[in-house]
PDB file of N, CA and C in Angstrom:
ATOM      1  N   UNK A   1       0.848  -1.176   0.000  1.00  0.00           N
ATOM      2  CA  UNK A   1       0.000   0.000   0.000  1.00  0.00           C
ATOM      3  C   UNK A   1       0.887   1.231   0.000  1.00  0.00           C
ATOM      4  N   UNK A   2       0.051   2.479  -0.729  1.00  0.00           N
ATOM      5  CA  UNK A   2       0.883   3.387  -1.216  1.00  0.00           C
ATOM      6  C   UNK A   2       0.297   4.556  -0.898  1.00  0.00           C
ATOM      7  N   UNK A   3       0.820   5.415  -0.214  1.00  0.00           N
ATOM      8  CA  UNK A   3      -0.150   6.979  -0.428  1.00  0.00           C
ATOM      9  C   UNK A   3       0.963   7.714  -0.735  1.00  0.00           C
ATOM     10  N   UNK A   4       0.649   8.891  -1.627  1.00  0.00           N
ATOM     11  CA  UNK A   4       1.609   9.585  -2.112  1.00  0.00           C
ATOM     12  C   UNK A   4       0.644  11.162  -2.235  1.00  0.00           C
ATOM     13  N   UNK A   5       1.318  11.998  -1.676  1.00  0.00           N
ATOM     14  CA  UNK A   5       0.477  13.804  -1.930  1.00  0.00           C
ATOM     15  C   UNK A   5       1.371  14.342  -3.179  1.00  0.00           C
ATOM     16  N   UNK A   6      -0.086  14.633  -3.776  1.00  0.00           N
ATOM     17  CA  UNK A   6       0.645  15.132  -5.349  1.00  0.00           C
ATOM     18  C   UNK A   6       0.099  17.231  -5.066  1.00  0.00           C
ATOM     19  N   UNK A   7       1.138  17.599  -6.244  1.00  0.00           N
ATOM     20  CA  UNK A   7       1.081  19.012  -5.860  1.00  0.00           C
ATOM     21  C   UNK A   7      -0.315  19.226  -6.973  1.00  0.00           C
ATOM     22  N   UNK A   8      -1.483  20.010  -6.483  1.00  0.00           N
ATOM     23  CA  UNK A   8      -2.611  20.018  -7.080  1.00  0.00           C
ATOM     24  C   UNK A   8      -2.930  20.081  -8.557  1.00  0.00           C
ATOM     25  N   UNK A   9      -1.584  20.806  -9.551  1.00  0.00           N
ATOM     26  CA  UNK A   9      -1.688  20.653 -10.755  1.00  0.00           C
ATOM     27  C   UNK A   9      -1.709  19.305 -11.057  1.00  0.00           C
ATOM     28  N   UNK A  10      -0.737  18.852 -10.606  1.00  0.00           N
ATOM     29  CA  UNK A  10      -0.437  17.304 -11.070  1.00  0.00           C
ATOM     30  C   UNK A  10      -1.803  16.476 -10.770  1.00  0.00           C
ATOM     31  N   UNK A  11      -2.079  16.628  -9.686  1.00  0.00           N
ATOM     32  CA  UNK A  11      -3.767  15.674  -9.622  1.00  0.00           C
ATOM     33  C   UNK A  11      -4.543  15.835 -10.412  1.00  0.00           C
ATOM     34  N   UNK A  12      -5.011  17.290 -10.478  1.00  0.00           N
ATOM     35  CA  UNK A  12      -5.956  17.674 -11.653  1.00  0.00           C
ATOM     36  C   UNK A  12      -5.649  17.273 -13.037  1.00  0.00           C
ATOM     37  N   UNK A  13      -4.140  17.144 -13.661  1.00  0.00           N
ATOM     38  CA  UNK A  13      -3.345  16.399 -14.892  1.00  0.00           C
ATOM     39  C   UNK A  13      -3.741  14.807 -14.807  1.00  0.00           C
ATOM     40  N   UNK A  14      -3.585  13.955 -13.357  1.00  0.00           N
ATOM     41  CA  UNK A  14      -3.525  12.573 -13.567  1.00  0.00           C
ATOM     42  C   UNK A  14      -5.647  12.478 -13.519  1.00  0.00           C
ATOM     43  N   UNK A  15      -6.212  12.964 -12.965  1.00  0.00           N
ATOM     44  CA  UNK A  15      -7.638  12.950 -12.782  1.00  0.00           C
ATOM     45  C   UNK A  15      -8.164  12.996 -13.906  1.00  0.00           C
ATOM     46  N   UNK A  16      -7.869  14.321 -14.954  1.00  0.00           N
ATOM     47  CA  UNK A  16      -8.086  14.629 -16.196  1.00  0.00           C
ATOM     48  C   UNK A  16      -7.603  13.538 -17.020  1.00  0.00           C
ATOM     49  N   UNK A  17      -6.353  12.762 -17.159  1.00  0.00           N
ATOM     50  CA  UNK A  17      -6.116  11.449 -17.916  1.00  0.00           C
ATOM     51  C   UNK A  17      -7.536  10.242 -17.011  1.00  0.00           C
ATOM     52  N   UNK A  18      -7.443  10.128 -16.338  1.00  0.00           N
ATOM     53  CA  UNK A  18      -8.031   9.079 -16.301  1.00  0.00           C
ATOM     54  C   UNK A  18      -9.864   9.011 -16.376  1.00  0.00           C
ATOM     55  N   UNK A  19     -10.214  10.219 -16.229  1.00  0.00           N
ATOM     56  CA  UNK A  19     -11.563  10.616 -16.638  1.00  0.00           C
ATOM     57  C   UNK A  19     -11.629  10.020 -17.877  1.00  0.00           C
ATOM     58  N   UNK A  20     -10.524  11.057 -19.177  1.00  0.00           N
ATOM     59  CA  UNK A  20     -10.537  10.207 -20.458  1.00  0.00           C
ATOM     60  C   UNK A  20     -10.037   8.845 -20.992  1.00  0.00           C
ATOM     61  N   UNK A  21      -9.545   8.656 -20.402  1.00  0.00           N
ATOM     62  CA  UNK A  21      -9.356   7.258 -20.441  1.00  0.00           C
ATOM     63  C   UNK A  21     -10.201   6.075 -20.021  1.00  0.00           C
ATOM     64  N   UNK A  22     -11.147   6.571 -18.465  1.00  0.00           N
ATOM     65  CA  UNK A  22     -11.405   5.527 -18.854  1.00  0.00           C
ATOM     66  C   UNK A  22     -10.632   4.700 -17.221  1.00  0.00           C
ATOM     67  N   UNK A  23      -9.495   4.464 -17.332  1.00  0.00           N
ATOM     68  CA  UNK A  23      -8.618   3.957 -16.370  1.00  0.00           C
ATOM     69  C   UNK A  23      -8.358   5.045 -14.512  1.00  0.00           C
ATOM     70  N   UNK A  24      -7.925   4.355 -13.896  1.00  0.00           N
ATOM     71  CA  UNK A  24      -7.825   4.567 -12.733  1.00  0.00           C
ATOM     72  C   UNK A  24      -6.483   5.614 -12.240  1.00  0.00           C
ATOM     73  N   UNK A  25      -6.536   6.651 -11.602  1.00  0.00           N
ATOM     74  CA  UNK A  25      -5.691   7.269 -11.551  1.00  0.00           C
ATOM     75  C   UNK A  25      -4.149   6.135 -10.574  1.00  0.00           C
ATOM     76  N   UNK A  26      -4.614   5.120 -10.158  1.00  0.00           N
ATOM     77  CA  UNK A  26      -3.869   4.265  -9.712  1.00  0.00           C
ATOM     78  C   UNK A  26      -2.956   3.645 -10.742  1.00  0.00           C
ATOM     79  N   UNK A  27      -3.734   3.480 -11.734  1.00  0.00           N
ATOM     80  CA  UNK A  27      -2.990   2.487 -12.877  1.00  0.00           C
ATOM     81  C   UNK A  27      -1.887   3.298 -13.703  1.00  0.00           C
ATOM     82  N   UNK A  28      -2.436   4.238 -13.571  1.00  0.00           N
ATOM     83  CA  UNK A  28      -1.226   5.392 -14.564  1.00  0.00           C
ATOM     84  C   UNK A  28       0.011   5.966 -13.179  1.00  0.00           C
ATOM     85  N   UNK A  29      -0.378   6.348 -11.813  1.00  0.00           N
ATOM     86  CA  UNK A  29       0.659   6.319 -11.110  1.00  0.00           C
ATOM     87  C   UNK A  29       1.433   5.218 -10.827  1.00  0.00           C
ATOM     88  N   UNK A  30       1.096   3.983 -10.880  1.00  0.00           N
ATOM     89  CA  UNK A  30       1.823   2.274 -11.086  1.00  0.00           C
ATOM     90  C   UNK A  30       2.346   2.436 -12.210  1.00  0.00           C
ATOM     91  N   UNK A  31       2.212   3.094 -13.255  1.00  0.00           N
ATOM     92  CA  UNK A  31       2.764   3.037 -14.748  1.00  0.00           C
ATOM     93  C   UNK A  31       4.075   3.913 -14.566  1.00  0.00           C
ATOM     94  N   UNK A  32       3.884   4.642 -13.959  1.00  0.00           N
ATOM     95  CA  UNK A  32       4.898   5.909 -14.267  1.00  0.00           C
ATOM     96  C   UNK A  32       5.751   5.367 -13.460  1.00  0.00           C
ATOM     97  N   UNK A  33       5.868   4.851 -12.330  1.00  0.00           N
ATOM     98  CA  UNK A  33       6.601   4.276 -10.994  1.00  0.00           C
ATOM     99  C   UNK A  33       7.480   3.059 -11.696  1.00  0.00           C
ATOM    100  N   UNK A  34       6.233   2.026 -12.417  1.00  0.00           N
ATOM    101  CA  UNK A  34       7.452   0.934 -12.930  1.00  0.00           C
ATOM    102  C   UNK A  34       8.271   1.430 -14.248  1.00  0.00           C
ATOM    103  N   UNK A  35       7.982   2.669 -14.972  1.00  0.00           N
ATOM    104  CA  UNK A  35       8.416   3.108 -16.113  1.00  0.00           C
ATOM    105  C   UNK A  35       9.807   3.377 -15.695  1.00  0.00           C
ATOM    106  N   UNK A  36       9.722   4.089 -14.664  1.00  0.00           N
ATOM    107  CA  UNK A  36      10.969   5.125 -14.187  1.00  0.00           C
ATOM    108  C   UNK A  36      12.048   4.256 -12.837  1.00  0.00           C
ATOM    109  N   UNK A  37      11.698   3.201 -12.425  1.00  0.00           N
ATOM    110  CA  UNK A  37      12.083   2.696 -11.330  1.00  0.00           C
ATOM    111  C   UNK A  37      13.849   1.830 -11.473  1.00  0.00           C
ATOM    112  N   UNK A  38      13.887   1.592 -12.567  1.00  0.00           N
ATOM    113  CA  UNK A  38      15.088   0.675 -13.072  1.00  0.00           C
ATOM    114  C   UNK A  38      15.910   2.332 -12.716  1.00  0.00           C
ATOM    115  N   UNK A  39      15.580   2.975 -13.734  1.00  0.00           N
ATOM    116  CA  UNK A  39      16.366   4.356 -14.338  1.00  0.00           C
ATOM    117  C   UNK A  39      17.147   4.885 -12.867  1.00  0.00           C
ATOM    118  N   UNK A  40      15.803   5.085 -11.683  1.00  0.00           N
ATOM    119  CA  UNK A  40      16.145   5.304 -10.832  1.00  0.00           C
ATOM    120  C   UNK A  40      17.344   4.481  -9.569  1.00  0.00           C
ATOM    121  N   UNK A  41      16.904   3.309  -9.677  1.00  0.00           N
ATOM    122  CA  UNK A  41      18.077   2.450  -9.039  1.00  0.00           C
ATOM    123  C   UNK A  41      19.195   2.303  -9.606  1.00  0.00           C
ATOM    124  N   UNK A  42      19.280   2.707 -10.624  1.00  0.00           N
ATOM    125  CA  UNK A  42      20.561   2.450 -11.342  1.00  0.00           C
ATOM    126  C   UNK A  42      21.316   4.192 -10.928  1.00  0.00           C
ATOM    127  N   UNK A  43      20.766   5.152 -11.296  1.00  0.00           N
ATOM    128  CA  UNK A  43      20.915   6.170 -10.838  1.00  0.00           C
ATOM    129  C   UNK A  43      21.547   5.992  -9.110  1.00  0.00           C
ATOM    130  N   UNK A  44      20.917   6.027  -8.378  1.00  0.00           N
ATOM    131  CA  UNK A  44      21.097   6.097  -6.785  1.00  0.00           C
ATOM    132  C   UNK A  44      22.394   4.986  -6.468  1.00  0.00           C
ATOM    133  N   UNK A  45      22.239   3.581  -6.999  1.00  0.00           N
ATOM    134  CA  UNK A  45      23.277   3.077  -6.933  1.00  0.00           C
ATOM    135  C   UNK A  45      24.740   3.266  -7.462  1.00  0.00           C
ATOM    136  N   UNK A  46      24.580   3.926  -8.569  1.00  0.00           N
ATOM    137  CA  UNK A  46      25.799   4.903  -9.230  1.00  0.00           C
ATOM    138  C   UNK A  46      26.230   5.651  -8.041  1.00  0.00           C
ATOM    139  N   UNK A  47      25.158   6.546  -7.874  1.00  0.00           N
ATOM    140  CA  UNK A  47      26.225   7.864  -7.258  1.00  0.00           C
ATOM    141  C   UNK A  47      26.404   7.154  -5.672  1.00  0.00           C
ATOM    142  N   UNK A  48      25.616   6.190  -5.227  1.00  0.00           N
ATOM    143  CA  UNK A  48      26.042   5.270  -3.955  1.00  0.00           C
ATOM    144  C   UNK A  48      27.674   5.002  -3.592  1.00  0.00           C
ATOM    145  N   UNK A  49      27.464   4.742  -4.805  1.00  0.00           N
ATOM    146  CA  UNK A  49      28.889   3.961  -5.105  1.00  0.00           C
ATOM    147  C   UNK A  49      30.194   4.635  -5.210  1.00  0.00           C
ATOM    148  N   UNK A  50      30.003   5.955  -5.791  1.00  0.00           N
ATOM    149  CA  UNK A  50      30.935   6.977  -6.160  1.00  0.00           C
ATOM    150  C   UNK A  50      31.199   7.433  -4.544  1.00  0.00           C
ATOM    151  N   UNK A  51      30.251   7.879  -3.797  1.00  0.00           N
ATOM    152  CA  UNK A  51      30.279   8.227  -2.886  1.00  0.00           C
ATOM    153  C   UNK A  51      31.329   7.460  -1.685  1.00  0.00           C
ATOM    154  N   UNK A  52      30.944   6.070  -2.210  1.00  0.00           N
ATOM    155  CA  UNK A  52      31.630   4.978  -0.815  1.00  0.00           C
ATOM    156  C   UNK A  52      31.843   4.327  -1.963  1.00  0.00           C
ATOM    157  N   UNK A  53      33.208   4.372  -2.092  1.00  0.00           N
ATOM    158  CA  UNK A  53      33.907   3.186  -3.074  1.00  0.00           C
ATOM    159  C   UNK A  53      34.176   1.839  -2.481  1.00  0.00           C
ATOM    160  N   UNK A  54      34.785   0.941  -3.175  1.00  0.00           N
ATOM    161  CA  UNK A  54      34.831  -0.823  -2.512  1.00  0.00           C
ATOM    162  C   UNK A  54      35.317  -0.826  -3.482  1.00  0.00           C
ATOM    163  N   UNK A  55      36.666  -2.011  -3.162  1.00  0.00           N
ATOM    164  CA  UNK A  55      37.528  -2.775  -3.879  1.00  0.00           C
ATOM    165  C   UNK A  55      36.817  -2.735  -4.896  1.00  0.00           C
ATOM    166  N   UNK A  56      38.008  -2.170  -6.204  1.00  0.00           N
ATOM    167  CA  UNK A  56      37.817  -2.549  -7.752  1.00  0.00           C
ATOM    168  C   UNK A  56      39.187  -3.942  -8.193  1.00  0.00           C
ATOM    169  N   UNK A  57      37.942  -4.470  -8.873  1.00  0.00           N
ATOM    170  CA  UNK A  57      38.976  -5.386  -9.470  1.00  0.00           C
ATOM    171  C   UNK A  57      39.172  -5.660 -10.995  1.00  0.00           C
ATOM    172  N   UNK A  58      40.418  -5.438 -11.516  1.00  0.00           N
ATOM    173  CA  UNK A  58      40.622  -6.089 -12.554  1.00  0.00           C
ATOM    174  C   UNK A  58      40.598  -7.125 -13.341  1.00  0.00           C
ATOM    175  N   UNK A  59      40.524  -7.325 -14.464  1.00  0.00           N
ATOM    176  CA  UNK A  59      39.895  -8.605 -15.196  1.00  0.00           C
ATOM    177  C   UNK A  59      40.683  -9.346 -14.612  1.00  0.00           C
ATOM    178  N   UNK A  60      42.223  -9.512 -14.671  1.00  0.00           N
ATOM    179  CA  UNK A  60      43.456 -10.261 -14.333  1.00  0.00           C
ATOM    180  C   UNK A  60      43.207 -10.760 -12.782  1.00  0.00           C
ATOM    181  N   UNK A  61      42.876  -9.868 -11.781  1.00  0.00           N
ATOM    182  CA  UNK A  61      42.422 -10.547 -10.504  1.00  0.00           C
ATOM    183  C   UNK A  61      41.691 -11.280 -10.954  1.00  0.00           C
ATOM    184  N   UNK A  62      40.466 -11.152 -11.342  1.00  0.00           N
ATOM    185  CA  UNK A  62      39.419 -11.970 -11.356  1.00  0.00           C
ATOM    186  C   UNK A  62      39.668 -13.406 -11.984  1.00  0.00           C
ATOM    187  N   UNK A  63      40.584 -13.221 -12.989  1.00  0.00           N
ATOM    188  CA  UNK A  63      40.758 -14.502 -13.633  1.00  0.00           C
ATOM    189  C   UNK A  63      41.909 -15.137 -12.868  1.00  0.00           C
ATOM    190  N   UNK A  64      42.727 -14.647 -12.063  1.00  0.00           N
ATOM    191  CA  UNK A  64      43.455 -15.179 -11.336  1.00  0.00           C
ATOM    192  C   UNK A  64      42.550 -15.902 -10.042  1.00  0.00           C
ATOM    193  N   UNK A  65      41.774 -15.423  -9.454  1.00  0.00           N
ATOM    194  CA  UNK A  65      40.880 -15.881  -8.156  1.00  0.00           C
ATOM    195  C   UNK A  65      40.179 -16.976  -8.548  1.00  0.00           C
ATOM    196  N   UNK A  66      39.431 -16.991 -10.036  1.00  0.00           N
ATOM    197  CA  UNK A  66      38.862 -18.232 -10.325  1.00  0.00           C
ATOM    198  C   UNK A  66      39.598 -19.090 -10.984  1.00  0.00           C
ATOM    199  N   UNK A  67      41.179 -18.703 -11.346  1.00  0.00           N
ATOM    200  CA  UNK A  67      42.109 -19.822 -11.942  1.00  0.00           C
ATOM    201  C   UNK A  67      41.481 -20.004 -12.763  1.00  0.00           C
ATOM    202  N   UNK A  68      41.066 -18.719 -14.028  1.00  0.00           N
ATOM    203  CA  UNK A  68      41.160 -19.035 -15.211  1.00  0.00           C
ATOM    204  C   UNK A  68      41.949 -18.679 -16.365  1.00  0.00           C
ATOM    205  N   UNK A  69      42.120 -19.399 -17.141  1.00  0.00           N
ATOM    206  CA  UNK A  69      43.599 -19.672 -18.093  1.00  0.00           C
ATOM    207  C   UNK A  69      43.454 -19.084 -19.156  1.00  0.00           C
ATOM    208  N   UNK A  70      42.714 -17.705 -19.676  1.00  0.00           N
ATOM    209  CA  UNK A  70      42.225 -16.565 -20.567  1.00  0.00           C
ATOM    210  C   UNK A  70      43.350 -16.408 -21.618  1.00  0.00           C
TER     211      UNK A  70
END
């Protein structure tokens, strides 16, 4: 379960789609959420990361740790 306060233009924008449509102002805020959600984790985990770095490894470690013969 989800509640979210939208700034009043925006309601009156998602209300107005779904009047014409037809569909639920739920289904188009679920739309926009799974549209944008990858974009966003990938985003946040980027700059996560930049922020607090962790061991980088090179191909050569890596193929050395699994003893492979490349």
């Amino acid at each position: 379960m989800l509640a979210i306060r939208l700034p009043e233009d925006i309601e009156a924008r998602l209300t107005a789609l779904a009047a014409k449509t037809g569909r639920t102002k739920t289904f188009y805020a679920r739309e926009a959420i799974l549209s944008h959600l990858d974009d966003m984790e990938d985003a946040y985990l980027a700059l996560n990361r930049l922020e607090n770095p962790s061991k980088r490894w090179t191909l050569d470690d890596m193929e050395q740790e699994r003893d492979l013969d490349c």
